[in-house]
N, C-alpha and C. Protein backbone atom coordinates (compact mmCIF):
# COMPACT_ATOMS: atom_id res chain seq x y z
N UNK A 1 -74.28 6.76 203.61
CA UNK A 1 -75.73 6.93 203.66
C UNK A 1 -76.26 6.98 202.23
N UNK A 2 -77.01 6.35 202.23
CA UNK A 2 -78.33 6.25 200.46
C UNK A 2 -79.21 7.55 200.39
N UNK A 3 -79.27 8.12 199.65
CA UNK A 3 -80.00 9.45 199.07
C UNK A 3 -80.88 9.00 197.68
N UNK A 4 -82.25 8.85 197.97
CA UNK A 4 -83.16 8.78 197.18
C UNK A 4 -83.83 9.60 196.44
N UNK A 5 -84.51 9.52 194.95
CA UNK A 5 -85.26 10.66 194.09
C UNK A 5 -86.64 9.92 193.33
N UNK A 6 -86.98 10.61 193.50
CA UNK A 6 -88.44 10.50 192.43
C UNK A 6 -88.16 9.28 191.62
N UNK A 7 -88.87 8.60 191.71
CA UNK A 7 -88.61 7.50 190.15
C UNK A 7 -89.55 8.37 188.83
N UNK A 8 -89.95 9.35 189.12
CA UNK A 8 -90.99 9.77 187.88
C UNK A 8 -89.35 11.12 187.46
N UNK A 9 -88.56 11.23 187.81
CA UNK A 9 -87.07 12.20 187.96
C UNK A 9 -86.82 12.02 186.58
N UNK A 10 -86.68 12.55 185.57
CA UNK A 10 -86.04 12.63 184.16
C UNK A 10 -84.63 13.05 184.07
N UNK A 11 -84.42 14.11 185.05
CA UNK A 11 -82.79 14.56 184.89
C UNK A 11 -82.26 14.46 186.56
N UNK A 12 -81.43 15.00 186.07
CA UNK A 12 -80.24 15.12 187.83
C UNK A 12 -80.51 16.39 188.28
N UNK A 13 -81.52 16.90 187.72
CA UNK A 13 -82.22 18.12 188.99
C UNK A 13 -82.86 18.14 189.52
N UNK A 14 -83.28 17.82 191.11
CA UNK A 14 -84.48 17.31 191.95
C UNK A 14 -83.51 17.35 193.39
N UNK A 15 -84.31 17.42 194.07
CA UNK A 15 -84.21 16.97 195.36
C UNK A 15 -84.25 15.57 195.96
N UNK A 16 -83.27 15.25 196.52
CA UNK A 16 -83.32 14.00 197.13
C UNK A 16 -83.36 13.71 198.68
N UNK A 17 -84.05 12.86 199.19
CA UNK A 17 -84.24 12.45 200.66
C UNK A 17 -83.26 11.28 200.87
N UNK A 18 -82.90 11.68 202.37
CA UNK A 18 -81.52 10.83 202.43
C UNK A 18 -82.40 9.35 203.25
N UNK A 19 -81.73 8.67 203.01
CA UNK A 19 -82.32 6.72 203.01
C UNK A 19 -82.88 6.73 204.36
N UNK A 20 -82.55 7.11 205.90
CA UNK A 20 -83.16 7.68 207.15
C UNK A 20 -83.85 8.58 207.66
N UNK A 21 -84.93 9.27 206.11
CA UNK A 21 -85.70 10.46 205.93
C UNK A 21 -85.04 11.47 207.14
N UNK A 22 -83.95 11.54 207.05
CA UNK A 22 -83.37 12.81 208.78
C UNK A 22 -82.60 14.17 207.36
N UNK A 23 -82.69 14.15 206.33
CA UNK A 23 -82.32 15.48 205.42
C UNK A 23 -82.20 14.76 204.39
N UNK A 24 -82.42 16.08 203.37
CA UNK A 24 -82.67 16.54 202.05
C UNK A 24 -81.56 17.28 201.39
N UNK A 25 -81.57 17.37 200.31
CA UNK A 25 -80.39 17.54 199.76
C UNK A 25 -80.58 17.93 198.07
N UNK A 26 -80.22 18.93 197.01
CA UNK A 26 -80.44 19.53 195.71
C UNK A 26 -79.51 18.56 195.45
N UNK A 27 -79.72 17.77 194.13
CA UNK A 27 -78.96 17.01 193.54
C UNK A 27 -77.73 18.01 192.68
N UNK A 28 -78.05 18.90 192.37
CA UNK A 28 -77.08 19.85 191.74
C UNK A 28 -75.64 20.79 192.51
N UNK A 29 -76.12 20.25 193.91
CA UNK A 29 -75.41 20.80 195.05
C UNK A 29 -75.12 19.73 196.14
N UNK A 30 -75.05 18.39 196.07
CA UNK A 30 -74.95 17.56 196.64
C UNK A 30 -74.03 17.46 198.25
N UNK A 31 -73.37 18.65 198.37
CA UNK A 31 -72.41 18.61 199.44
C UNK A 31 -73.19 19.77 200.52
N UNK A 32 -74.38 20.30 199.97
CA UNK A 32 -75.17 20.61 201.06
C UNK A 32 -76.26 20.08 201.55
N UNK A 33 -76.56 19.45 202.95
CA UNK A 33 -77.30 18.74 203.35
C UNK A 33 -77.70 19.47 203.85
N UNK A 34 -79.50 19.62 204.47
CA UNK A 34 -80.26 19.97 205.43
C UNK A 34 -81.17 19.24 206.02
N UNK A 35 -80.26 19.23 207.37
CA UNK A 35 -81.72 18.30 208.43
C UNK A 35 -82.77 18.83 208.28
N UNK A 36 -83.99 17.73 208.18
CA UNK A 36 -85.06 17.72 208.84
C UNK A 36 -86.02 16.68 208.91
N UNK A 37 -86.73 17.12 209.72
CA UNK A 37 -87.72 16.23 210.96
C UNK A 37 -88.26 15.23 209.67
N UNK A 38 -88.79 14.03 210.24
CA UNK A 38 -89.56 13.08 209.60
C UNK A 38 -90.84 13.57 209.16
N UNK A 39 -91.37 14.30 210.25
CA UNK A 39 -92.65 15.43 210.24
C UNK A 39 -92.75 15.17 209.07
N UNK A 40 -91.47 16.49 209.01
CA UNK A 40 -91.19 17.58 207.59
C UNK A 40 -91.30 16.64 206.40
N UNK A 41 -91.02 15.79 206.33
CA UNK A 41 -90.37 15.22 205.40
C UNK A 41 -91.74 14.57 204.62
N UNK A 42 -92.82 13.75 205.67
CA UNK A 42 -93.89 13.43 205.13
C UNK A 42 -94.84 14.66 204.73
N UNK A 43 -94.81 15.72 205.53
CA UNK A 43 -95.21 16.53 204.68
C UNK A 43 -94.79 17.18 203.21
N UNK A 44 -93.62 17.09 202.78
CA UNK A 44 -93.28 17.21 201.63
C UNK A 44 -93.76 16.55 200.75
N UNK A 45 -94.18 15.61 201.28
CA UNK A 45 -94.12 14.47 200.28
C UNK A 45 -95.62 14.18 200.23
N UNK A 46 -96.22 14.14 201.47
CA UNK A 46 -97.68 14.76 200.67
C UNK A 46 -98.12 15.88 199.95
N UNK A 47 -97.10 16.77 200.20
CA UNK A 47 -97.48 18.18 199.16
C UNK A 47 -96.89 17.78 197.46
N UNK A 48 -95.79 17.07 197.49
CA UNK A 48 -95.56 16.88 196.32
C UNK A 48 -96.52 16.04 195.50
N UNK A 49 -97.18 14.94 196.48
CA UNK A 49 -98.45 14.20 195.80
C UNK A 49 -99.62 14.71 195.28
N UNK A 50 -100.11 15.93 195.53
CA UNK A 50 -101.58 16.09 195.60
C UNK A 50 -101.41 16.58 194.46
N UNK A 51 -102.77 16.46 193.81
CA UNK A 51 -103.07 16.82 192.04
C UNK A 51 -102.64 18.40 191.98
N UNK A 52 -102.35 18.67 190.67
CA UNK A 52 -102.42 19.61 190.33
C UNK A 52 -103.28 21.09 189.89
């Protein structure tokens, strides 16, 4: 399975979404995965979008 990150990502610390948005995963801890929902997932990701 493909695990994706930020293209704006500078280092290997971030969170990554796995290629079938079904879990997430700390790049610094890579052997723990956590499901979740697609929901979830677009909501992350609109929260990570909105201005600051």
């Amino acid at each position: 399975m493909t695990w994706r990150k930020s293209s704006f990502t500078e280092s290997a610390n971030c969170v990554e979404v796995r290629g079938d948005l079904a879990a997430i995963r700390d790049s610094k801890q890579p052997e723990v995965v956590m499901p979740i929902s697609r929901v979830a997932v677009a909501g992350l990701t609109r929260f990570a979008k909105r201005p600051v």
